[in-house]
PDB file of N, CA and C in Angstrom:
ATOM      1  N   UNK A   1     131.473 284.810 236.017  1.00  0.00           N
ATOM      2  CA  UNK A   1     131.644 286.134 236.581  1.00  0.00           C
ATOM      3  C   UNK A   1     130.335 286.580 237.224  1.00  0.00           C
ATOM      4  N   UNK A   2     130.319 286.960 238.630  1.00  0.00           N
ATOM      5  CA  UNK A   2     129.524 287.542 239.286  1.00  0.00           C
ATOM      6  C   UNK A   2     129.157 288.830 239.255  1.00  0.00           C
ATOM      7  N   UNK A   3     128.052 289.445 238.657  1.00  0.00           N
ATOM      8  CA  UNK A   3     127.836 290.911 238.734  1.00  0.00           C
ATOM      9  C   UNK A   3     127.420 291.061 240.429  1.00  0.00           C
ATOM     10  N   UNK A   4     127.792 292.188 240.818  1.00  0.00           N
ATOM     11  CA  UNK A   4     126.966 292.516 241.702  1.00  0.00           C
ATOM     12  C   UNK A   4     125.616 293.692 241.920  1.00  0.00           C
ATOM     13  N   UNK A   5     124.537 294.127 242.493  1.00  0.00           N
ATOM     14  CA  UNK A   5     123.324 294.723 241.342  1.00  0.00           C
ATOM     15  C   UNK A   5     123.988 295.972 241.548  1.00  0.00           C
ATOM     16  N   UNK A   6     124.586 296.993 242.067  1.00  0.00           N
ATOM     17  CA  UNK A   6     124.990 298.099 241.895  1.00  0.00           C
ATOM     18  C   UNK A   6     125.754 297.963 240.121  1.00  0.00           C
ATOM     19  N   UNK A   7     126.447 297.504 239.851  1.00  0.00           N
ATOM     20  CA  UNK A   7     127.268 296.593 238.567  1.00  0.00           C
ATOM     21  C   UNK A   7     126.462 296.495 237.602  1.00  0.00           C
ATOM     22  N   UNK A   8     124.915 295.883 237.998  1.00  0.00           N
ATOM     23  CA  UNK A   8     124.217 295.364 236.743  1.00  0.00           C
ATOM     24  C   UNK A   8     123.175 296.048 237.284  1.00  0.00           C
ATOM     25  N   UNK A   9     122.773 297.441 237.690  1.00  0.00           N
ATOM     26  CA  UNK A   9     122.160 298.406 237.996  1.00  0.00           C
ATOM     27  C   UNK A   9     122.751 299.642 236.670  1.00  0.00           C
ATOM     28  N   UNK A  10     123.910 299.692 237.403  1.00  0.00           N
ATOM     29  CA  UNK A  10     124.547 301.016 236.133  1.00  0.00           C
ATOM     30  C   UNK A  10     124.526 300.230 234.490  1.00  0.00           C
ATOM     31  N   UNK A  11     125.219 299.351 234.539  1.00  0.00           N
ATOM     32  CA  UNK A  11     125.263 299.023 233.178  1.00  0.00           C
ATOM     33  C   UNK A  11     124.488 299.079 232.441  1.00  0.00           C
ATOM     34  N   UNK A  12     122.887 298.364 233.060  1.00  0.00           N
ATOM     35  CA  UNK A  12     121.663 298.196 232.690  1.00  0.00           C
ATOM     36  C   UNK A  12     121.400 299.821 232.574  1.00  0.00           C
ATOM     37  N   UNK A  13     121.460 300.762 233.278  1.00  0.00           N
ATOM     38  CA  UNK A  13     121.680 302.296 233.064  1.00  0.00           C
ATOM     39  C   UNK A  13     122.241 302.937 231.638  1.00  0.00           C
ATOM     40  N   UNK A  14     123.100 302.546 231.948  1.00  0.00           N
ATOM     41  CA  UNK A  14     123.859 303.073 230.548  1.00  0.00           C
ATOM     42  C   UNK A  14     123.968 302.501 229.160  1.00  0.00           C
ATOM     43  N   UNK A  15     123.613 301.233 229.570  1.00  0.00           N
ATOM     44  CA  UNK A  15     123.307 301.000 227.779  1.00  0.00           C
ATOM     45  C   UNK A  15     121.918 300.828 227.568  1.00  0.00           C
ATOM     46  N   UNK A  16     121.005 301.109 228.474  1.00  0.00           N
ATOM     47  CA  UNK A  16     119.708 301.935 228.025  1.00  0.00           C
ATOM     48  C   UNK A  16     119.527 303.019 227.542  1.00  0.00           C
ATOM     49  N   UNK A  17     120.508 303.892 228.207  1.00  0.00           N
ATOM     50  CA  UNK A  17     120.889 305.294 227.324  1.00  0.00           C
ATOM     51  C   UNK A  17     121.795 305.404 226.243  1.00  0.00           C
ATOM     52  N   UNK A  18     122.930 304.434 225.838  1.00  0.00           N
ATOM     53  CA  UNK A  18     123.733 304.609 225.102  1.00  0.00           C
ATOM     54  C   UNK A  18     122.769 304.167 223.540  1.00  0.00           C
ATOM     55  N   UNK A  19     121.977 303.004 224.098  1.00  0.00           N
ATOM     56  CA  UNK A  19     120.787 302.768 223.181  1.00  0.00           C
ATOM     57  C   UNK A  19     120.064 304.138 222.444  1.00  0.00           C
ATOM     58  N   UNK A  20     119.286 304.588 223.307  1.00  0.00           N
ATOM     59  CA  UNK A  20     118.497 305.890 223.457  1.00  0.00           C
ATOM     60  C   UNK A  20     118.680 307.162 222.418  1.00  0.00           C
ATOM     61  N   UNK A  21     120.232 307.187 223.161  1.00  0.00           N
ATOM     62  CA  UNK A  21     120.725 308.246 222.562  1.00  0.00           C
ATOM     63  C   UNK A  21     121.622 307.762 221.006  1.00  0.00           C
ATOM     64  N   UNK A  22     122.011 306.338 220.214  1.00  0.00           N
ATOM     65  CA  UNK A  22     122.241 305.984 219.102  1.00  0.00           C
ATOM     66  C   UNK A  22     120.926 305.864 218.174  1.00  0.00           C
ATOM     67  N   UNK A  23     119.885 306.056 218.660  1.00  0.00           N
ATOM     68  CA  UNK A  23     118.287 305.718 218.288  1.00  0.00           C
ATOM     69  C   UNK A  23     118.196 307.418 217.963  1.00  0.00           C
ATOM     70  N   UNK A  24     118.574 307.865 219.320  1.00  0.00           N
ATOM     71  CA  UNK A  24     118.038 309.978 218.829  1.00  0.00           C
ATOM     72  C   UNK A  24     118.613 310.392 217.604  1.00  0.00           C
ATOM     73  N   UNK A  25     120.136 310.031 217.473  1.00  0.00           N
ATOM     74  CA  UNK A  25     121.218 310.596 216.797  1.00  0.00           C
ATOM     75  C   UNK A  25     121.442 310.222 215.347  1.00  0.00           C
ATOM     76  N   UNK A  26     121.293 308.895 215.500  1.00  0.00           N
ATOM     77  CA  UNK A  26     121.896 308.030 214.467  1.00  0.00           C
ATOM     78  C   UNK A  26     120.563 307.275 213.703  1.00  0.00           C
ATOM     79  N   UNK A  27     119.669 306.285 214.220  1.00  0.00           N
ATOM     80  CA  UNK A  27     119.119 305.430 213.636  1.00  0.00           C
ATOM     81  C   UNK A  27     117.758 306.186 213.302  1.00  0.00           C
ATOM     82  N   UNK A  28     116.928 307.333 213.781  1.00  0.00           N
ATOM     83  CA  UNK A  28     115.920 308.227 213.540  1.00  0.00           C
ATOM     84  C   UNK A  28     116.088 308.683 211.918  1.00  0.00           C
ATOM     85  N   UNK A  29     117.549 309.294 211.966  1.00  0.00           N
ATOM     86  CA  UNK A  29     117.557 309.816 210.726  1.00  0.00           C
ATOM     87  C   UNK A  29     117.449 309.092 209.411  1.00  0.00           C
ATOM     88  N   UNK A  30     117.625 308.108 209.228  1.00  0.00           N
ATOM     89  CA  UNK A  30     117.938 306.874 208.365  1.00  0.00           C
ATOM     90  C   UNK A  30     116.650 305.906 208.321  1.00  0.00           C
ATOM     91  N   UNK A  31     115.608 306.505 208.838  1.00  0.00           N
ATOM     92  CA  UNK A  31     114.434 305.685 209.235  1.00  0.00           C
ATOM     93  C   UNK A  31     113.075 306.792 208.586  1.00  0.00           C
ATOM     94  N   UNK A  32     112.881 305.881 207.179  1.00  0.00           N
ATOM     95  CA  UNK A  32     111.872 306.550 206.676  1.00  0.00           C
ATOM     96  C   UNK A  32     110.641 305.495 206.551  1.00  0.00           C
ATOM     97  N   UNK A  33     109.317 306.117 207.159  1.00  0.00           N
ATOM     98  CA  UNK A  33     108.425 305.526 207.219  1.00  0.00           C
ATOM     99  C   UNK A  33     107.045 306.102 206.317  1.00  0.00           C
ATOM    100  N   UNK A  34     106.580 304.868 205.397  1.00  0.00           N
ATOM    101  CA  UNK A  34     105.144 305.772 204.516  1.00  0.00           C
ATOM    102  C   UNK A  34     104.245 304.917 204.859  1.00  0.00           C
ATOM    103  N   UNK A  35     103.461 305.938 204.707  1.00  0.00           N
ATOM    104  CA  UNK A  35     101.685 305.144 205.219  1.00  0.00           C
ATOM    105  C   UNK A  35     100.574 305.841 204.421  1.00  0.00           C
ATOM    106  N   UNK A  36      99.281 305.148 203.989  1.00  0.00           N
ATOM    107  CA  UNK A  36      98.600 305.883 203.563  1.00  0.00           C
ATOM    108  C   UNK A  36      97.367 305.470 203.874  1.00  0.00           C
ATOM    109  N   UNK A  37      96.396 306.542 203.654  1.00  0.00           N
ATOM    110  CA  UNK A  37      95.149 306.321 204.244  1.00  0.00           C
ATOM    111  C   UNK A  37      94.746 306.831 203.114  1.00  0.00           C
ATOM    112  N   UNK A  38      92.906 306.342 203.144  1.00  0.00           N
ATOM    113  CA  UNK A  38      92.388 306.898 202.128  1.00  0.00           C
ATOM    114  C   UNK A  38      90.768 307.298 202.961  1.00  0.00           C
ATOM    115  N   UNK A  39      90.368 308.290 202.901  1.00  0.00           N
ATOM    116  CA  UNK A  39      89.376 308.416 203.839  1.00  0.00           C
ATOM    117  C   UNK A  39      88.176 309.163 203.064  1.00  0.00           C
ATOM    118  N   UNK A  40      88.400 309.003 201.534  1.00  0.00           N
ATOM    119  CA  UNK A  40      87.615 309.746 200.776  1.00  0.00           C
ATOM    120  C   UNK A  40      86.660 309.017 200.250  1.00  0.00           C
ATOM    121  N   UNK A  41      85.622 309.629 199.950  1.00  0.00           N
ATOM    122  CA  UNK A  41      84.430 308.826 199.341  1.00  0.00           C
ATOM    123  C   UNK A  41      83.836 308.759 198.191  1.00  0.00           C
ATOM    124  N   UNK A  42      84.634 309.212 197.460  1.00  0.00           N
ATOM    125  CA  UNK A  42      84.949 308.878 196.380  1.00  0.00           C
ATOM    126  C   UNK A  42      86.099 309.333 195.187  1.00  0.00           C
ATOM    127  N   UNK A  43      86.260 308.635 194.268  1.00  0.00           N
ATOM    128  CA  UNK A  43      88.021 308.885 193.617  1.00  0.00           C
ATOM    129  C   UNK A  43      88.757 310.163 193.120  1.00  0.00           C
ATOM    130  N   UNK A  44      86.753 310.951 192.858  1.00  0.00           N
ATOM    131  CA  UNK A  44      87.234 312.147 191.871  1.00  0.00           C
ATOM    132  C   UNK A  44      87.551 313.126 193.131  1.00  0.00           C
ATOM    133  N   UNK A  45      87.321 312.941 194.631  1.00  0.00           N
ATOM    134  CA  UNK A  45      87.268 313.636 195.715  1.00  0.00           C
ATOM    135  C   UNK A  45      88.502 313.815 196.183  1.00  0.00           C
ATOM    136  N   UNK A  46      89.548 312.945 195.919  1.00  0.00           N
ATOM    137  CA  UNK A  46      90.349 312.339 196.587  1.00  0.00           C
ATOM    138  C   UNK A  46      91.751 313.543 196.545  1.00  0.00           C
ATOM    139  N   UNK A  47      92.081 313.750 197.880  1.00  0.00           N
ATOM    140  CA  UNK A  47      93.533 314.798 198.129  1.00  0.00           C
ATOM    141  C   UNK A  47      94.321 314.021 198.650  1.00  0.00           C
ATOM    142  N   UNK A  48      95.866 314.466 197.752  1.00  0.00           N
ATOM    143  CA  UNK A  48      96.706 313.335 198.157  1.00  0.00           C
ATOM    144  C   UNK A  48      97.960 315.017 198.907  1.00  0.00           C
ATOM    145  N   UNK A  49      97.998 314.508 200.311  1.00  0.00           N
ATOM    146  CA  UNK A  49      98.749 315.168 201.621  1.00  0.00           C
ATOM    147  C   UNK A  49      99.617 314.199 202.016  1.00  0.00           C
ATOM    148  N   UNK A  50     101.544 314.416 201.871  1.00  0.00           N
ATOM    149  CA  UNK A  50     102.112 314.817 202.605  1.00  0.00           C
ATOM    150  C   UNK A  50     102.589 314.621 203.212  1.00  0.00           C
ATOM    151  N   UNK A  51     103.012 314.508 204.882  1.00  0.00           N
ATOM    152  CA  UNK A  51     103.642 315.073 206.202  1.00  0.00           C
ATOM    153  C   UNK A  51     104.770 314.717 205.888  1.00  0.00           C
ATOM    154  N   UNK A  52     105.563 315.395 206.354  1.00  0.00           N
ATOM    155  CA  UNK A  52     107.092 314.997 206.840  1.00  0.00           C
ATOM    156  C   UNK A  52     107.152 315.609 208.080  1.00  0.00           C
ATOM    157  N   UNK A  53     108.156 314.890 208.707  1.00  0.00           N
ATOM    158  CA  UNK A  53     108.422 315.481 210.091  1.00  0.00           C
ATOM    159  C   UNK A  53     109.656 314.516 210.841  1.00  0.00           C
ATOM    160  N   UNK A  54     110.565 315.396 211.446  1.00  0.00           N
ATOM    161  CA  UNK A  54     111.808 314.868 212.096  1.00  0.00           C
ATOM    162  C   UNK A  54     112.722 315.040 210.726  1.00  0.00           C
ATOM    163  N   UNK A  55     112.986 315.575 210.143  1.00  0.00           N
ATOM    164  CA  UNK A  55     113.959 315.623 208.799  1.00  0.00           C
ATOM    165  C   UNK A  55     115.488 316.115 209.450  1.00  0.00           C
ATOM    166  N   UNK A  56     115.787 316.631 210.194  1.00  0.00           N
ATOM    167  CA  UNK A  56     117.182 316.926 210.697  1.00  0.00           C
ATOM    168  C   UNK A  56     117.493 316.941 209.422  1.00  0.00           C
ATOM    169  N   UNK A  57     117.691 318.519 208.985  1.00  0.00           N
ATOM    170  CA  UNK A  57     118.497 319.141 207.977  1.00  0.00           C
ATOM    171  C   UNK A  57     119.398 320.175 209.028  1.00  0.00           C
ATOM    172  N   UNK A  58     120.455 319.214 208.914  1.00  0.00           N
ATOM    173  CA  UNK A  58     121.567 320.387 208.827  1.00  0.00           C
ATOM    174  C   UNK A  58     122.241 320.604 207.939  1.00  0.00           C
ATOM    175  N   UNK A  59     122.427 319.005 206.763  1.00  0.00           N
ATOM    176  CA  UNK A  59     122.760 319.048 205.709  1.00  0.00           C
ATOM    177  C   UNK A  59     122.260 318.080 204.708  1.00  0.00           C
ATOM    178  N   UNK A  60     121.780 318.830 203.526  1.00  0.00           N
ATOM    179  CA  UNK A  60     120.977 318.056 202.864  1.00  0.00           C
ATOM    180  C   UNK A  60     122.238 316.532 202.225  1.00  0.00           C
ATOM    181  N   UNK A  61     121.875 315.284 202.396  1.00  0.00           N
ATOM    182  CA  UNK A  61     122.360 314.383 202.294  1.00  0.00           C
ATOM    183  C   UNK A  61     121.387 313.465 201.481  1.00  0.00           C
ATOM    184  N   UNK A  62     122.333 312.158 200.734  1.00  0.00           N
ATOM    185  CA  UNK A  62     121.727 311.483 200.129  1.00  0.00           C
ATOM    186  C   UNK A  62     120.233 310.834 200.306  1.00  0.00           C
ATOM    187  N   UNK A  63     120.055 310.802 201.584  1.00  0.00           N
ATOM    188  CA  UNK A  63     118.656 309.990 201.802  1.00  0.00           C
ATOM    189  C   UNK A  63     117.669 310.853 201.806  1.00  0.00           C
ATOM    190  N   UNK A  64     118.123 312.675 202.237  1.00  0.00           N
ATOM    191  CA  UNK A  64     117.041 313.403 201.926  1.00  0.00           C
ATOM    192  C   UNK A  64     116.559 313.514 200.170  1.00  0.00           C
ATOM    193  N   UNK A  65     117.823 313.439 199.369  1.00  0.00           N
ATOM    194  CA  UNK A  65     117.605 313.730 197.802  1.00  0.00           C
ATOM    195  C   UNK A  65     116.354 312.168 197.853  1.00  0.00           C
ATOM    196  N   UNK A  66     116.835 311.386 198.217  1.00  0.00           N
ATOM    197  CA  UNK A  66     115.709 310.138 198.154  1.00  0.00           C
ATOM    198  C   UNK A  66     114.050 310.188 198.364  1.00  0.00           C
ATOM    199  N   UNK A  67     114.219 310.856 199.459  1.00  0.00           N
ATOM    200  CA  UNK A  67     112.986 311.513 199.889  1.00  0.00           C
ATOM    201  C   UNK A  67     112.101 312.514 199.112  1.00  0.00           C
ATOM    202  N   UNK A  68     113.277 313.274 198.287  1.00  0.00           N
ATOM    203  CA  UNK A  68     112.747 314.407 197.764  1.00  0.00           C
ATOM    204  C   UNK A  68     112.008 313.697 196.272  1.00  0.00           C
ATOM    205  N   UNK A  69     112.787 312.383 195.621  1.00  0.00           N
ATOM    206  CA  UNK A  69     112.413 312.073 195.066  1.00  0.00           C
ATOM    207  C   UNK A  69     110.820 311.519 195.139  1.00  0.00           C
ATOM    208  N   UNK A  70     111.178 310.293 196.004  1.00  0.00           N
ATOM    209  CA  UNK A  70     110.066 309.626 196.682  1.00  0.00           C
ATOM    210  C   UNK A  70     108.434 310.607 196.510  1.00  0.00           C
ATOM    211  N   UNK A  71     108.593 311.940 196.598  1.00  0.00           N
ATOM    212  CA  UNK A  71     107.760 312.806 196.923  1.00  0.00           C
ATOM    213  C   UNK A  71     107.486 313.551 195.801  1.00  0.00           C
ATOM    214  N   UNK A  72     108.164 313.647 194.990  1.00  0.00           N
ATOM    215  CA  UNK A  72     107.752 314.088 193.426  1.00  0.00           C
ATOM    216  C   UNK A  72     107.115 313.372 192.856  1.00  0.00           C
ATOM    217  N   UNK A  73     107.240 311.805 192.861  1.00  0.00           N
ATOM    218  CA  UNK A  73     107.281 310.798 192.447  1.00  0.00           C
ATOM    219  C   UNK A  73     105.018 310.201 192.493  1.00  0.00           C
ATOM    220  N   UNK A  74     105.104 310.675 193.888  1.00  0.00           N
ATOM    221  CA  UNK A  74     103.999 310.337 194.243  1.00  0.00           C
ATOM    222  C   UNK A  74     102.581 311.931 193.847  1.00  0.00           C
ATOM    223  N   UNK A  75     103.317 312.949 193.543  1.00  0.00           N
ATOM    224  CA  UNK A  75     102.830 314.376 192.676  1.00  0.00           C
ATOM    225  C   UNK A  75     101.496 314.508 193.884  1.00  0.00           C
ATOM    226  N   UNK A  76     101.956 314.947 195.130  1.00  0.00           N
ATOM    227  CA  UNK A  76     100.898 315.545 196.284  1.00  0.00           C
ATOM    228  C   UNK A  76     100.379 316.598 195.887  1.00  0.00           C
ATOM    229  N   UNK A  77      99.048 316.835 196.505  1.00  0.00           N
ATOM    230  CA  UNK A  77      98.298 318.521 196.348  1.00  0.00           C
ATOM    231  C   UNK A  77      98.920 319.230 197.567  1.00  0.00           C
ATOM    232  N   UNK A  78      99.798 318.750 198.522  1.00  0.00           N
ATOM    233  CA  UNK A  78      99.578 319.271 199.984  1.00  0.00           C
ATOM    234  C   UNK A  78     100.618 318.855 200.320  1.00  0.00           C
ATOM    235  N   UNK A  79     101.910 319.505 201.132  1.00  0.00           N
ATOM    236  CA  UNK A  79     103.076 319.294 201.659  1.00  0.00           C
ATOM    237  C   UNK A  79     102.790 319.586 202.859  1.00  0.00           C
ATOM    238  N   UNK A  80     102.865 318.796 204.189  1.00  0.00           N
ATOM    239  CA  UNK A  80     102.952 319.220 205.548  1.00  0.00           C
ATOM    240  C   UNK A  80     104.031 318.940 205.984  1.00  0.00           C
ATOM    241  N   UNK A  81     105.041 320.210 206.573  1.00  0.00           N
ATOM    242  CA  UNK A  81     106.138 320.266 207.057  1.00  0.00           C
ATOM    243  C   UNK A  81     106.010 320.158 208.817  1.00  0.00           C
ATOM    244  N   UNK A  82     105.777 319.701 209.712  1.00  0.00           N
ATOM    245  CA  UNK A  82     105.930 319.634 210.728  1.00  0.00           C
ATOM    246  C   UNK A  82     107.386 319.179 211.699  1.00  0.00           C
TER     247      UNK A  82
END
């Protein structure tokens, strides 16, 4: 089968966006990422911060209770809600 590029112009169009927009909607929310740094100089110094950001609460759901755990779990001085 021969595309022609108007053909494999749009397609290439739209499932770049159909991508895009299953990534905005769907796969963001379900995508929890931790990282930590330690930038203190010494142990007794040390503040443990936080961030969350992108949480899409419209309704609190199982992976947020996960989160919420996750975050007790680790007993922060500092919650950043962004």
């Amino acid at each position: 089968m021969r595309l022609s590029r108007r053909k494999f112009v749009s397609r290439l169009f739209f499932g770049t966006l159909g991508l895009f927009l299953l990534d905005l909607f769907w796969f963001e929310k379900y995508f929890i990422q931790w990282s930590e740094f330690d930038i203190s100089n010494s142990p007794s110094e040390r503040i443990k911060i936080i961030q969350l950001t992108d949480l899409h609460l419209d309704e609190i759901k199982y992976f947020h209770k996960s989160i919420a755990k996750r975050i007790n779990k680790e007993n922060p001085d500092l919650i950043a809600i962004t």
